[in-house]
PDB file of N, CA and C in Angstrom:
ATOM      1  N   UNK A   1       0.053 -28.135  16.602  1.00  0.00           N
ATOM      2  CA  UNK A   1       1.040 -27.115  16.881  1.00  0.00           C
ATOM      3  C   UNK A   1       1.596 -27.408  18.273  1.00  0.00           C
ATOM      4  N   UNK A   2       2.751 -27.466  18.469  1.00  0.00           N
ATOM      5  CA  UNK A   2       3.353 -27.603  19.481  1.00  0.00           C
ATOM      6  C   UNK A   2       3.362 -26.442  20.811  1.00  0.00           C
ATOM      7  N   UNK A   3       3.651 -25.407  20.753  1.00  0.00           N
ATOM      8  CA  UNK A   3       4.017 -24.517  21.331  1.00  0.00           C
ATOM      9  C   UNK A   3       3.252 -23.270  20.559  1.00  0.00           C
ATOM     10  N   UNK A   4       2.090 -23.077  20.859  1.00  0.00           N
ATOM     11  CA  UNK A   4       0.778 -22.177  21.118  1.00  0.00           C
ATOM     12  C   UNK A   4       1.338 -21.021  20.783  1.00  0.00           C
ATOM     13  N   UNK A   5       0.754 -20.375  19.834  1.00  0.00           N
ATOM     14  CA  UNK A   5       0.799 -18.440  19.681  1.00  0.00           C
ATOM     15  C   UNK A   5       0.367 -17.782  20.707  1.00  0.00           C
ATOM     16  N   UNK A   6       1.021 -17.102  21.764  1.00  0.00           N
ATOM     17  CA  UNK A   6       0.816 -16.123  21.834  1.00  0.00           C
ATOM     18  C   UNK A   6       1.074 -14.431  21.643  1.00  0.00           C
ATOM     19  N   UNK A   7       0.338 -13.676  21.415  1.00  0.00           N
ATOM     20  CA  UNK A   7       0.158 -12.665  20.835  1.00  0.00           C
ATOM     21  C   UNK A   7      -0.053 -11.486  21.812  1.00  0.00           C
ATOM     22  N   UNK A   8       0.625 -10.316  22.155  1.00  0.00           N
ATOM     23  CA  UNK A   8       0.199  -9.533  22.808  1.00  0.00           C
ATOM     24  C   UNK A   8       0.485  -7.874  22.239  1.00  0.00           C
ATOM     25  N   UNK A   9       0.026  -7.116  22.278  1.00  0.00           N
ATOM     26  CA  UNK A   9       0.026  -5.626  21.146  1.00  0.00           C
ATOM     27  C   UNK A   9       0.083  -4.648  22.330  1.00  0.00           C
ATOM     28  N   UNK A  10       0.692  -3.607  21.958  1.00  0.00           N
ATOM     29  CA  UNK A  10       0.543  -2.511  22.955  1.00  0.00           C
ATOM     30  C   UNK A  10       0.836  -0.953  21.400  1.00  0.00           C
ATOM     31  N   UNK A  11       0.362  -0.084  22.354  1.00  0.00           N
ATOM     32  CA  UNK A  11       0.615   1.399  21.756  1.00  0.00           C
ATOM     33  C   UNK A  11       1.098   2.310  22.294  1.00  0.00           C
ATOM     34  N   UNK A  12       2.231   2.845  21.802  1.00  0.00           N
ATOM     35  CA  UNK A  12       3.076   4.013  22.196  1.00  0.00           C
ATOM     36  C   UNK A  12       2.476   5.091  22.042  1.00  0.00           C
ATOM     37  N   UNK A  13       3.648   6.069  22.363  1.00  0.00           N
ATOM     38  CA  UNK A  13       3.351   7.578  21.795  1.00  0.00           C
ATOM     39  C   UNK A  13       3.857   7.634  20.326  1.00  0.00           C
ATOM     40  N   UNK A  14       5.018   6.577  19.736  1.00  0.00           N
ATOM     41  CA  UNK A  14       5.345   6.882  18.396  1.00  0.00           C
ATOM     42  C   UNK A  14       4.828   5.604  17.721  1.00  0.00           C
ATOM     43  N   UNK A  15       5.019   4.478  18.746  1.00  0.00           N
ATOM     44  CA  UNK A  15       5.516   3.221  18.020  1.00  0.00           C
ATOM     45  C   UNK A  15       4.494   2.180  18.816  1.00  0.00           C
ATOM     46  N   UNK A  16       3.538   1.737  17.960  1.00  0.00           N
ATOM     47  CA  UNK A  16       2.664   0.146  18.254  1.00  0.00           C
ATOM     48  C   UNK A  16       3.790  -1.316  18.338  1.00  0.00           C
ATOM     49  N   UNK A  17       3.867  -1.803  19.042  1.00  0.00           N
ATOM     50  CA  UNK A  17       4.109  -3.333  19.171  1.00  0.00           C
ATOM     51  C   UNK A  17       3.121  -4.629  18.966  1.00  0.00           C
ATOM     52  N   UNK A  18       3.227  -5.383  18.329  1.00  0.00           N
ATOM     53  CA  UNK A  18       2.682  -6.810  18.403  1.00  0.00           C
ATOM     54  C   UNK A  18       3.768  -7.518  18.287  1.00  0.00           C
ATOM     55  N   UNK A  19       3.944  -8.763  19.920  1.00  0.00           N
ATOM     56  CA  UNK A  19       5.111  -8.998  20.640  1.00  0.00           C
ATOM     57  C   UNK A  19       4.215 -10.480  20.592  1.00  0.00           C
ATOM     58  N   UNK A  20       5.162 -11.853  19.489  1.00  0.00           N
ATOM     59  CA  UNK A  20       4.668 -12.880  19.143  1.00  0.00           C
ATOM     60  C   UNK A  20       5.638 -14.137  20.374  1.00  0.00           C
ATOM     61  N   UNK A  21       4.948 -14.866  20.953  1.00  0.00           N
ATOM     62  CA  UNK A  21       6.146 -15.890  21.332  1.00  0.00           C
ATOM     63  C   UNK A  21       5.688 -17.272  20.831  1.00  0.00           C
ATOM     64  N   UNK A  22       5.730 -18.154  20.209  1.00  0.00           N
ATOM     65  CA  UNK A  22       5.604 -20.133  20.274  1.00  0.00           C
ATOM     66  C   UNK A  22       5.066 -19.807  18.511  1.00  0.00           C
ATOM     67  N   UNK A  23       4.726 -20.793  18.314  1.00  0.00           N
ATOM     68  CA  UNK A  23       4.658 -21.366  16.676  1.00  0.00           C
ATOM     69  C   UNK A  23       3.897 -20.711  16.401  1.00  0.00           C
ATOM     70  N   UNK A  24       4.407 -20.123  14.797  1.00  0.00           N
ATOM     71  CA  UNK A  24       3.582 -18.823  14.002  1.00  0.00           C
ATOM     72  C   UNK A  24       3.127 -20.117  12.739  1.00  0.00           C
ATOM     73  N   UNK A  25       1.396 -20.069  13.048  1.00  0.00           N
ATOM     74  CA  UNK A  25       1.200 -20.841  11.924  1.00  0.00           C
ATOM     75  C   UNK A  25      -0.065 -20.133  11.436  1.00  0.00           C
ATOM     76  N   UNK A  26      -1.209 -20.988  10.486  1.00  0.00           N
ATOM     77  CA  UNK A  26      -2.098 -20.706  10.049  1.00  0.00           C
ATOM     78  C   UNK A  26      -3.470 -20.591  11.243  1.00  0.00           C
ATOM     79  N   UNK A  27      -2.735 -21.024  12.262  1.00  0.00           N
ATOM     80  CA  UNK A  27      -3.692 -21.331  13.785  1.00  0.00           C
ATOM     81  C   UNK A  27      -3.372 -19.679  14.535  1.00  0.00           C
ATOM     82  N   UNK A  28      -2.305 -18.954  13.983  1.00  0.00           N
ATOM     83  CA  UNK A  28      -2.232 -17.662  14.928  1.00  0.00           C
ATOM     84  C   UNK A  28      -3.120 -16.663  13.831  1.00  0.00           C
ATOM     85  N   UNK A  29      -3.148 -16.867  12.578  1.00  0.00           N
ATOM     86  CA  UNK A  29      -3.913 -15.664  11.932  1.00  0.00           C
ATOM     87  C   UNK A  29      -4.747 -14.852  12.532  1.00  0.00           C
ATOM     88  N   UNK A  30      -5.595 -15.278  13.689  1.00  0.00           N
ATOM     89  CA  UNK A  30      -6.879 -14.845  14.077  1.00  0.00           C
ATOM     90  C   UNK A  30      -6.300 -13.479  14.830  1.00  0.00           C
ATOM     91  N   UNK A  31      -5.130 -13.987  16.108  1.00  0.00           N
ATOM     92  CA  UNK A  31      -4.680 -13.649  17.095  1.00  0.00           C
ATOM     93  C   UNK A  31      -3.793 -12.486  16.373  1.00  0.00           C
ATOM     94  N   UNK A  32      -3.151 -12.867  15.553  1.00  0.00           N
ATOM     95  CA  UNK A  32      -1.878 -11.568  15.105  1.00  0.00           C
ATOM     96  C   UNK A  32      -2.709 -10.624  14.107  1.00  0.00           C
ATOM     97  N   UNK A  33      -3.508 -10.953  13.396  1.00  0.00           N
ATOM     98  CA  UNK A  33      -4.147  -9.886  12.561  1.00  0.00           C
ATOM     99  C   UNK A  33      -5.447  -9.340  13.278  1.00  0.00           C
ATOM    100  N   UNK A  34      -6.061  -9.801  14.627  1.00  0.00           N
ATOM    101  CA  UNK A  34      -6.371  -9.428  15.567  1.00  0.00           C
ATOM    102  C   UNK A  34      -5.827  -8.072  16.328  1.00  0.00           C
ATOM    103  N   UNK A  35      -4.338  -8.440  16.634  1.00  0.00           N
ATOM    104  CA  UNK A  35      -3.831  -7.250  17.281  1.00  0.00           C
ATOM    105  C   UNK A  35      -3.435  -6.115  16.358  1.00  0.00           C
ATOM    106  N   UNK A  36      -2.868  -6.936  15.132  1.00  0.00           N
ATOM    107  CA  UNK A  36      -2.457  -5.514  14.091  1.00  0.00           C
ATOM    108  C   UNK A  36      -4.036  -4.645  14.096  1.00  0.00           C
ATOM    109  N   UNK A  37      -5.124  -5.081  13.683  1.00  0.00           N
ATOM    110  CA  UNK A  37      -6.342  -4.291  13.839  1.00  0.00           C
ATOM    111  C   UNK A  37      -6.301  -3.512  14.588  1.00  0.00           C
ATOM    112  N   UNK A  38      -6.409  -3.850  16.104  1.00  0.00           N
ATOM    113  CA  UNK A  38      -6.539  -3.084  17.263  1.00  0.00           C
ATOM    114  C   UNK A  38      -5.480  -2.000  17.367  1.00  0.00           C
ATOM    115  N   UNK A  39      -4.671  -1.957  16.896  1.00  0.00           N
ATOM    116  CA  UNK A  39      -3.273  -1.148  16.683  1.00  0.00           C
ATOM    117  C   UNK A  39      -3.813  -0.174  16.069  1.00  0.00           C
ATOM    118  N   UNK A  40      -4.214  -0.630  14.901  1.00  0.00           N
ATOM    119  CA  UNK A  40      -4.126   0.131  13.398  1.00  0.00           C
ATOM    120  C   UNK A  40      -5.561   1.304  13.719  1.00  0.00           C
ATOM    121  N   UNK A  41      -6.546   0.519  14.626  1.00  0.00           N
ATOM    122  CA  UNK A  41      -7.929   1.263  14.542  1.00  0.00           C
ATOM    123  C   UNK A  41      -7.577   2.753  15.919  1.00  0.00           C
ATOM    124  N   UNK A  42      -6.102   2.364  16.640  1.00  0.00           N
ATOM    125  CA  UNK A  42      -5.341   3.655  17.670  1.00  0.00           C
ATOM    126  C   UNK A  42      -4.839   4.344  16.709  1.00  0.00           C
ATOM    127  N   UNK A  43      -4.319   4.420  15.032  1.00  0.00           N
ATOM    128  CA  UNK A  43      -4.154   4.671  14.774  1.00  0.00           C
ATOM    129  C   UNK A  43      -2.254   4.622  14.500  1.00  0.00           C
ATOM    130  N   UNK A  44      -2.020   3.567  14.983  1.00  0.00           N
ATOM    131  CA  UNK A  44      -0.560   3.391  14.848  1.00  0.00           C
ATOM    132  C   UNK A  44      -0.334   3.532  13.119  1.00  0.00           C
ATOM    133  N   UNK A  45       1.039   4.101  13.092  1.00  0.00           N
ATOM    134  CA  UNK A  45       1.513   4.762  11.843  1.00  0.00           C
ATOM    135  C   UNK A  45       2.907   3.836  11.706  1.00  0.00           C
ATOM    136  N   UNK A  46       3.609   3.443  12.630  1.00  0.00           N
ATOM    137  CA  UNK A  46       4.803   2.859  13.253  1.00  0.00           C
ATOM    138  C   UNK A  46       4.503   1.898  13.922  1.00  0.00           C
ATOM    139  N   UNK A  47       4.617   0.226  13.186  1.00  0.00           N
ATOM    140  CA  UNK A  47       4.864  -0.641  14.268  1.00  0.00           C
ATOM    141  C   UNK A  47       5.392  -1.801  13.972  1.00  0.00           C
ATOM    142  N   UNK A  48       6.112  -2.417  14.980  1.00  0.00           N
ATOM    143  CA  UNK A  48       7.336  -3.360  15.114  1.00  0.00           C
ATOM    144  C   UNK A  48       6.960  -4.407  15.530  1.00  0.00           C
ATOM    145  N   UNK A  49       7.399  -5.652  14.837  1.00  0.00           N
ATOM    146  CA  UNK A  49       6.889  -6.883  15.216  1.00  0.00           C
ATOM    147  C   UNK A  49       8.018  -7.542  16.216  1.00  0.00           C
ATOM    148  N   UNK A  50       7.424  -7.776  17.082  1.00  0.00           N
ATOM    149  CA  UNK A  50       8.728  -8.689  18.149  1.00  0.00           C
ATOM    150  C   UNK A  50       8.502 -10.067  18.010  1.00  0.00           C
ATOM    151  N   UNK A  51       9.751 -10.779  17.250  1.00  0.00           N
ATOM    152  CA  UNK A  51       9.333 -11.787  17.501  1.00  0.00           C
ATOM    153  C   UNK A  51      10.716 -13.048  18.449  1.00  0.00           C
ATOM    154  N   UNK A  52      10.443 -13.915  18.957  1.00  0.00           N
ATOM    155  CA  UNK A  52      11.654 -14.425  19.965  1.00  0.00           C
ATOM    156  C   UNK A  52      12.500 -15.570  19.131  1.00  0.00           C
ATOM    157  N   UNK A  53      14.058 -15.613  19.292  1.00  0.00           N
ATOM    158  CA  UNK A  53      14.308 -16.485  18.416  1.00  0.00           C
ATOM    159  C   UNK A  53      14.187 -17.498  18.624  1.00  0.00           C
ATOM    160  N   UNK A  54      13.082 -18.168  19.442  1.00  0.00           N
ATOM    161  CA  UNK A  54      13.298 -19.646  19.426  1.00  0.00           C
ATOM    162  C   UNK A  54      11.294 -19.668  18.746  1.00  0.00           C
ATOM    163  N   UNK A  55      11.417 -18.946  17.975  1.00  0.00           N
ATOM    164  CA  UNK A  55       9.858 -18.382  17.334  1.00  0.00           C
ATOM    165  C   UNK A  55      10.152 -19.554  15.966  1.00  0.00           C
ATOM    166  N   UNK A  56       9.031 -20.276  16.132  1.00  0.00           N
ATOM    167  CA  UNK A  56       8.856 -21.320  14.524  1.00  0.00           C
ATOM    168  C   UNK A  56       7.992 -20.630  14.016  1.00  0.00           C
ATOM    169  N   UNK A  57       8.279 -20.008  12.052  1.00  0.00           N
ATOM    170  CA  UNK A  57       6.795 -20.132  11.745  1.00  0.00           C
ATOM    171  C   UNK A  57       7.288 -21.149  10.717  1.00  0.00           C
ATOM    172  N   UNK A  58       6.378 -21.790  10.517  1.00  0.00           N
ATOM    173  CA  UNK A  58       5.879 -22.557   9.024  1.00  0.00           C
ATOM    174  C   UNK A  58       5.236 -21.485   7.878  1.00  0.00           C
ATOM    175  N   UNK A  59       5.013 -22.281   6.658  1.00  0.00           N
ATOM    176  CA  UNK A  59       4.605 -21.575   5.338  1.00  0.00           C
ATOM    177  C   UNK A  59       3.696 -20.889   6.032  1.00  0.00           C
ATOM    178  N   UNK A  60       2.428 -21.514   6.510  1.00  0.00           N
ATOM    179  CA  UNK A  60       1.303 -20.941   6.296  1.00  0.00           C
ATOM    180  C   UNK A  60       1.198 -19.683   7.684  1.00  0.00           C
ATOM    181  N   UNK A  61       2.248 -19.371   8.176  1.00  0.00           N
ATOM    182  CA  UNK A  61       2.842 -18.573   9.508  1.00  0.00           C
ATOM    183  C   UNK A  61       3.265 -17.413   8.389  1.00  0.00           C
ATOM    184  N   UNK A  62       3.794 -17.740   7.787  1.00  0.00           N
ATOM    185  CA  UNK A  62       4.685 -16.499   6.778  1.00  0.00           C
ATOM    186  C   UNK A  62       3.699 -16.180   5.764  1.00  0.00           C
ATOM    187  N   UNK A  63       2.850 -16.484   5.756  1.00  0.00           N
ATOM    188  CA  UNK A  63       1.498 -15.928   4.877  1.00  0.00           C
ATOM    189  C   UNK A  63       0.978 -14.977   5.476  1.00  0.00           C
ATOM    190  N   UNK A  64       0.665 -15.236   6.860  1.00  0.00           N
ATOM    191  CA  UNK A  64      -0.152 -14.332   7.946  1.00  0.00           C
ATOM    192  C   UNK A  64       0.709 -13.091   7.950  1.00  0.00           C
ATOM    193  N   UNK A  65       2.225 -13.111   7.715  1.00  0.00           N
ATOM    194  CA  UNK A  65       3.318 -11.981   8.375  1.00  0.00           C
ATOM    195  C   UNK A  65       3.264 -11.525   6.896  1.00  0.00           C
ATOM    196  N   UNK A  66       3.325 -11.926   5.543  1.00  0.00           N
ATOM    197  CA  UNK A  66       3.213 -11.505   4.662  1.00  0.00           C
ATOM    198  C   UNK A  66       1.867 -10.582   4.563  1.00  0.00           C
ATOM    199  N   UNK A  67       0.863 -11.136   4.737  1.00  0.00           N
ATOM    200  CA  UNK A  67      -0.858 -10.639   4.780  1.00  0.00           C
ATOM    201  C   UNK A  67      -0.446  -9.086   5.345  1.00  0.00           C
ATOM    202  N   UNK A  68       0.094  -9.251   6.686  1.00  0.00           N
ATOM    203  CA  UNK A  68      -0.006  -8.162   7.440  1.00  0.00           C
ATOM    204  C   UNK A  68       0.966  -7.306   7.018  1.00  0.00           C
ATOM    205  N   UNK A  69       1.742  -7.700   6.187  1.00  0.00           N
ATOM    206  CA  UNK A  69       2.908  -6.683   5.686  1.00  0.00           C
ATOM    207  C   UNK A  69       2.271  -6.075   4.342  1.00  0.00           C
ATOM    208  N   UNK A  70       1.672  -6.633   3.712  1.00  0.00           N
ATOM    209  CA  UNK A  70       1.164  -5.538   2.403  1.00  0.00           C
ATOM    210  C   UNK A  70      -0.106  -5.128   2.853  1.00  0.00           C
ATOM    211  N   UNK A  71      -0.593  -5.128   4.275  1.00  0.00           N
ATOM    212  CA  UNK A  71      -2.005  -4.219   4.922  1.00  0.00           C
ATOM    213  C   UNK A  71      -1.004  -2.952   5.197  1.00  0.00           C
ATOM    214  N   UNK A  72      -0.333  -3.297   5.869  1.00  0.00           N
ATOM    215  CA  UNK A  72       0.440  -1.846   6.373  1.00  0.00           C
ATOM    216  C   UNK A  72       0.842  -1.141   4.983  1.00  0.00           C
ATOM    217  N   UNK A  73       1.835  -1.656   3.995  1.00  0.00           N
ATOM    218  CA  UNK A  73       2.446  -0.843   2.896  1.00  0.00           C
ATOM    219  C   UNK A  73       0.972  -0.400   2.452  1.00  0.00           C
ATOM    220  N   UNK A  74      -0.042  -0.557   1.857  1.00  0.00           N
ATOM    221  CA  UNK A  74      -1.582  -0.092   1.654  1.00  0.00           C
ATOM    222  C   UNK A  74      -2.109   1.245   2.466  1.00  0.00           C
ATOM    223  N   UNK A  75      -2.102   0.856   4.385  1.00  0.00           N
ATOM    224  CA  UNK A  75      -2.281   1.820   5.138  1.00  0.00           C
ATOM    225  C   UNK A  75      -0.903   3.179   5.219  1.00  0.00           C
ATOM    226  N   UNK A  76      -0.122   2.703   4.584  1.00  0.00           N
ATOM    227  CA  UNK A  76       1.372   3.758   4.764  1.00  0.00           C
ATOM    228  C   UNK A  76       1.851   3.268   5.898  1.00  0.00           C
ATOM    229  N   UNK A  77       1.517   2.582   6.640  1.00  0.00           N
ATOM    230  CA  UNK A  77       2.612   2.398   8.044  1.00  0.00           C
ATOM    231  C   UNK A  77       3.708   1.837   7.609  1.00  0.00           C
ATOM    232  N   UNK A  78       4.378   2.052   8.874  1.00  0.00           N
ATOM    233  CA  UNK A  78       5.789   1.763   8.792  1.00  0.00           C
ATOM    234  C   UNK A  78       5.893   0.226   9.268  1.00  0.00           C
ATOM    235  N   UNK A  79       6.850  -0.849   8.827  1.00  0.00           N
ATOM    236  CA  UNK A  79       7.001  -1.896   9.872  1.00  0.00           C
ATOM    237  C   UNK A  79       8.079  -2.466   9.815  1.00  0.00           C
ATOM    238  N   UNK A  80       8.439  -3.131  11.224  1.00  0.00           N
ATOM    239  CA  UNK A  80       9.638  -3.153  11.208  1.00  0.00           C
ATOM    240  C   UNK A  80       9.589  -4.619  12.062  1.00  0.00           C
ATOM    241  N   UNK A  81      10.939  -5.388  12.137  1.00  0.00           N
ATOM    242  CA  UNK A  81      10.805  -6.744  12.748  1.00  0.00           C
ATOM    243  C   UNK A  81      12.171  -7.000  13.757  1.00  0.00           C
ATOM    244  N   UNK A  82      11.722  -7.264  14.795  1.00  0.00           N
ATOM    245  CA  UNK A  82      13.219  -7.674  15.696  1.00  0.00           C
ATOM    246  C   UNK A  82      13.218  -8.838  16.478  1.00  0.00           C
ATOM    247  N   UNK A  83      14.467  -9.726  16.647  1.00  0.00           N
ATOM    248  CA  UNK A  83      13.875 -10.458  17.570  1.00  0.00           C
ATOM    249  C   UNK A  83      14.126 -12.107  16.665  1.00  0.00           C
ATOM    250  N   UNK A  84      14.341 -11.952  15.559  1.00  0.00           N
ATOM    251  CA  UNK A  84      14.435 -13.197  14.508  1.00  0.00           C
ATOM    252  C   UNK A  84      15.445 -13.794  14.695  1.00  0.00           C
ATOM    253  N   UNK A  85      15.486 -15.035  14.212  1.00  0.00           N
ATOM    254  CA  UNK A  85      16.812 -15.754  14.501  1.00  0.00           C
ATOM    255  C   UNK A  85      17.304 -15.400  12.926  1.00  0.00           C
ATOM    256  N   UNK A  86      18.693 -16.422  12.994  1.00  0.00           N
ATOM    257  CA  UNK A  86      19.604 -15.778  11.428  1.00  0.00           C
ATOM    258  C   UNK A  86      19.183 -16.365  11.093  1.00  0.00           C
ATOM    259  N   UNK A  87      18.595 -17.928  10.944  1.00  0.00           N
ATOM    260  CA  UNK A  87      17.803 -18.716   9.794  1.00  0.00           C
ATOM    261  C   UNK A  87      16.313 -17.867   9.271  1.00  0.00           C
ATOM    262  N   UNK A  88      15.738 -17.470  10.571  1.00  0.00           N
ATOM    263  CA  UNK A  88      14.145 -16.530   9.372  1.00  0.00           C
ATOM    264  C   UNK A  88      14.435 -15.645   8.922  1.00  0.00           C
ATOM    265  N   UNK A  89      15.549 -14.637   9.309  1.00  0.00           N
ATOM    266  CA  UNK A  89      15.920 -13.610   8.897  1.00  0.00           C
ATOM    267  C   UNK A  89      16.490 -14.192   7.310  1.00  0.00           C
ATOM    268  N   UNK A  90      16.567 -15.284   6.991  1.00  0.00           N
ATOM    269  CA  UNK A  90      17.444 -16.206   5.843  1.00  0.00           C
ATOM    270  C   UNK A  90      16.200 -15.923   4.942  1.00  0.00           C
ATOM    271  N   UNK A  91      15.287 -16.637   5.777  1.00  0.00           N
ATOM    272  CA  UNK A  91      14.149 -17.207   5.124  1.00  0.00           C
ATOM    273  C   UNK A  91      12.917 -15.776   4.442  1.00  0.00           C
ATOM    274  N   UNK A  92      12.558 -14.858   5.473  1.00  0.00           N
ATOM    275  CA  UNK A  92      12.418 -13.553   5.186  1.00  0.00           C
ATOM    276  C   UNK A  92      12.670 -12.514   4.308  1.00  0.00           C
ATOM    277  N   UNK A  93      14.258 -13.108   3.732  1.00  0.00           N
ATOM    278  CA  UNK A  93      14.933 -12.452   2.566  1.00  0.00           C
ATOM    279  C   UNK A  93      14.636 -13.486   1.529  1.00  0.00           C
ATOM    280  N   UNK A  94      14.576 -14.509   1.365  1.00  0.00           N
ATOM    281  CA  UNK A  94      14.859 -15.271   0.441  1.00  0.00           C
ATOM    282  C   UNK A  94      13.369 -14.945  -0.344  1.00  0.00           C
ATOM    283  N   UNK A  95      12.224 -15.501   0.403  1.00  0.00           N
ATOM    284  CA  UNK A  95      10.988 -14.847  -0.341  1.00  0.00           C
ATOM    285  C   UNK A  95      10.628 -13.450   0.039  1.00  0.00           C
ATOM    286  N   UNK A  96      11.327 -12.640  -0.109  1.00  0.00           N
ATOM    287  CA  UNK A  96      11.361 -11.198  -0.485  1.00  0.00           C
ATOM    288  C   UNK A  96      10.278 -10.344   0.565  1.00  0.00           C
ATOM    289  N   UNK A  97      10.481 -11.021   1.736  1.00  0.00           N
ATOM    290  CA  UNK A  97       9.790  -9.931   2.872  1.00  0.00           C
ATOM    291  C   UNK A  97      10.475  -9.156   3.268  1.00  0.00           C
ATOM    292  N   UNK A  98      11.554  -9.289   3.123  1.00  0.00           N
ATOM    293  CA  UNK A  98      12.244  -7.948   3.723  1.00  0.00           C
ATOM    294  C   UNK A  98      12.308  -6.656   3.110  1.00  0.00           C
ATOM    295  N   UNK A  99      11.494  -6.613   1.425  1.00  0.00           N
ATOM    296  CA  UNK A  99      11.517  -5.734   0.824  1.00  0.00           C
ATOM    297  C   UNK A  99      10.379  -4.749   1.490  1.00  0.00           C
ATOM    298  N   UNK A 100       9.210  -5.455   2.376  1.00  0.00           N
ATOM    299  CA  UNK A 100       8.220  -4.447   2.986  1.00  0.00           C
ATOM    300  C   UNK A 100       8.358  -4.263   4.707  1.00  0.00           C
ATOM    301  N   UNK A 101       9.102  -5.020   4.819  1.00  0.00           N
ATOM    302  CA  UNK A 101       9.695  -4.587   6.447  1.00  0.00           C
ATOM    303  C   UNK A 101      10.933  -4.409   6.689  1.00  0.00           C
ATOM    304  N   UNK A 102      11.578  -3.452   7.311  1.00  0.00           N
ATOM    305  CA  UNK A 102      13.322  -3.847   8.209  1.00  0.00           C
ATOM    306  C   UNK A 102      13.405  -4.763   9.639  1.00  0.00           C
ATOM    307  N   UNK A 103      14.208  -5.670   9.218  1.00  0.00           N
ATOM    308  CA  UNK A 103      14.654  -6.466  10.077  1.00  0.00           C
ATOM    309  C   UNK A 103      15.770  -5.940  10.537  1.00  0.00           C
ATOM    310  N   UNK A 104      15.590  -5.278  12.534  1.00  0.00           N
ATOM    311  CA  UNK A 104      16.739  -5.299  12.742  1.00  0.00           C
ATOM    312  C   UNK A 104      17.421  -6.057  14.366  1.00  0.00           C
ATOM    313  N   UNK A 105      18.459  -5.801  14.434  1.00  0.00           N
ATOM    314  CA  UNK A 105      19.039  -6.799  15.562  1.00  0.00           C
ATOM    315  C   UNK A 105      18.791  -6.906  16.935  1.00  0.00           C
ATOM    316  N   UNK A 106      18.198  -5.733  17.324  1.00  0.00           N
ATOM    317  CA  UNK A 106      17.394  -5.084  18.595  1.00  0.00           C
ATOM    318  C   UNK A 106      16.588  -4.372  18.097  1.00  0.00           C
ATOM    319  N   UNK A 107      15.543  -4.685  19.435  1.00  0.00           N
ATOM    320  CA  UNK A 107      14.360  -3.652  19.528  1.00  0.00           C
ATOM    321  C   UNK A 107      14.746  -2.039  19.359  1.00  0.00           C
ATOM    322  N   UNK A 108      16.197  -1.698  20.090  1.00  0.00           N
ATOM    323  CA  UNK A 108      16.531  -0.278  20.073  1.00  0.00           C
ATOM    324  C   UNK A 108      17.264  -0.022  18.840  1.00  0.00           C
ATOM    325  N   UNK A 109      17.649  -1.019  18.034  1.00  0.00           N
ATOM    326  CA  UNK A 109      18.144  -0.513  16.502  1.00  0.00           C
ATOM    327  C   UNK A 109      16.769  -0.371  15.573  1.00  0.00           C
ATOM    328  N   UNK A 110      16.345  -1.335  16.142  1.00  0.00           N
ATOM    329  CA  UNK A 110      14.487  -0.854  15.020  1.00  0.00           C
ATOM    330  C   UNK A 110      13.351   0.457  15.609  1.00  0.00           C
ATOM    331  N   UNK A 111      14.124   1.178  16.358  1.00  0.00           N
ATOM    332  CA  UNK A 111      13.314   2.050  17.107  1.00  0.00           C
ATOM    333  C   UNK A 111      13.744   3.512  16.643  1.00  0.00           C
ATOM    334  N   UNK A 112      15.102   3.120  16.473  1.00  0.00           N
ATOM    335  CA  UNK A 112      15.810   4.648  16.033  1.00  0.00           C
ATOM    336  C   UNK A 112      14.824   5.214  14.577  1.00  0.00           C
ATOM    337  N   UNK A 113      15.110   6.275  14.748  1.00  0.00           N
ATOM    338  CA  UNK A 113      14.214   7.263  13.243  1.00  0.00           C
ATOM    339  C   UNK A 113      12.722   7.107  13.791  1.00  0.00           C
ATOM    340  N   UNK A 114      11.847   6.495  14.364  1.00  0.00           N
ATOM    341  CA  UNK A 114      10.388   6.764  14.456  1.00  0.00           C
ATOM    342  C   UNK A 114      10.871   8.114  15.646  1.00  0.00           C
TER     343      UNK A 114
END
């Protein structure tokens, strides 16, 4: 992997973050379903994935974001994604993730309604 996952999570008063930067692969699973845990065990109900557009994932990257997207639809949370470039946002729709998250164009357009 070229350019290392890092992973960092925080908790609001409405809204949890897990804020991803460098290559989303089968090497970040630990780290991102790591923080969704720690989120989820504050009890976040609402939370938004940040991710940067110069963010690579590969297949086995979009497994992990998939994984964590039908934990939340299971727990009822909400989730939401900002921060994508127009090619994952391509790629996101094409194998049908966008049916369990909203992708939107800013952090403050994915924030409105929580």
């Amino acid at each position: 992997m070229a350019n290392p996952t890092k992973v960092s999570s925080a908790v609001g008063k409405k809204t949890a973050t897990i804020e991803m930067t460098g290559d989303i692969s089968d090497q970040s699973e630990e780290a991102i379903l790591g923080a969704y845990h720690d989120i989820t065990a504050k009890r976040a109900k609402n939370i938004l994935l940040k991710f940067h557009p110069e963010t690579f994932i590969n297949s086995a990257g979009l497994r992990v974001i998939i994984s964590l997207a039908l934990e939340c639809e299971q727990k009822k949370q909400s989730l939401r994604a900002t921060g994508l470039s127009s090619h994952m946002r391509k790629v996101f729709d094409i194998i049908g993730l966008t049916e369990h998250l909203g992708i939107h164009e800013t952090e403050e357009d994915a924030l409105k309604g929580w």
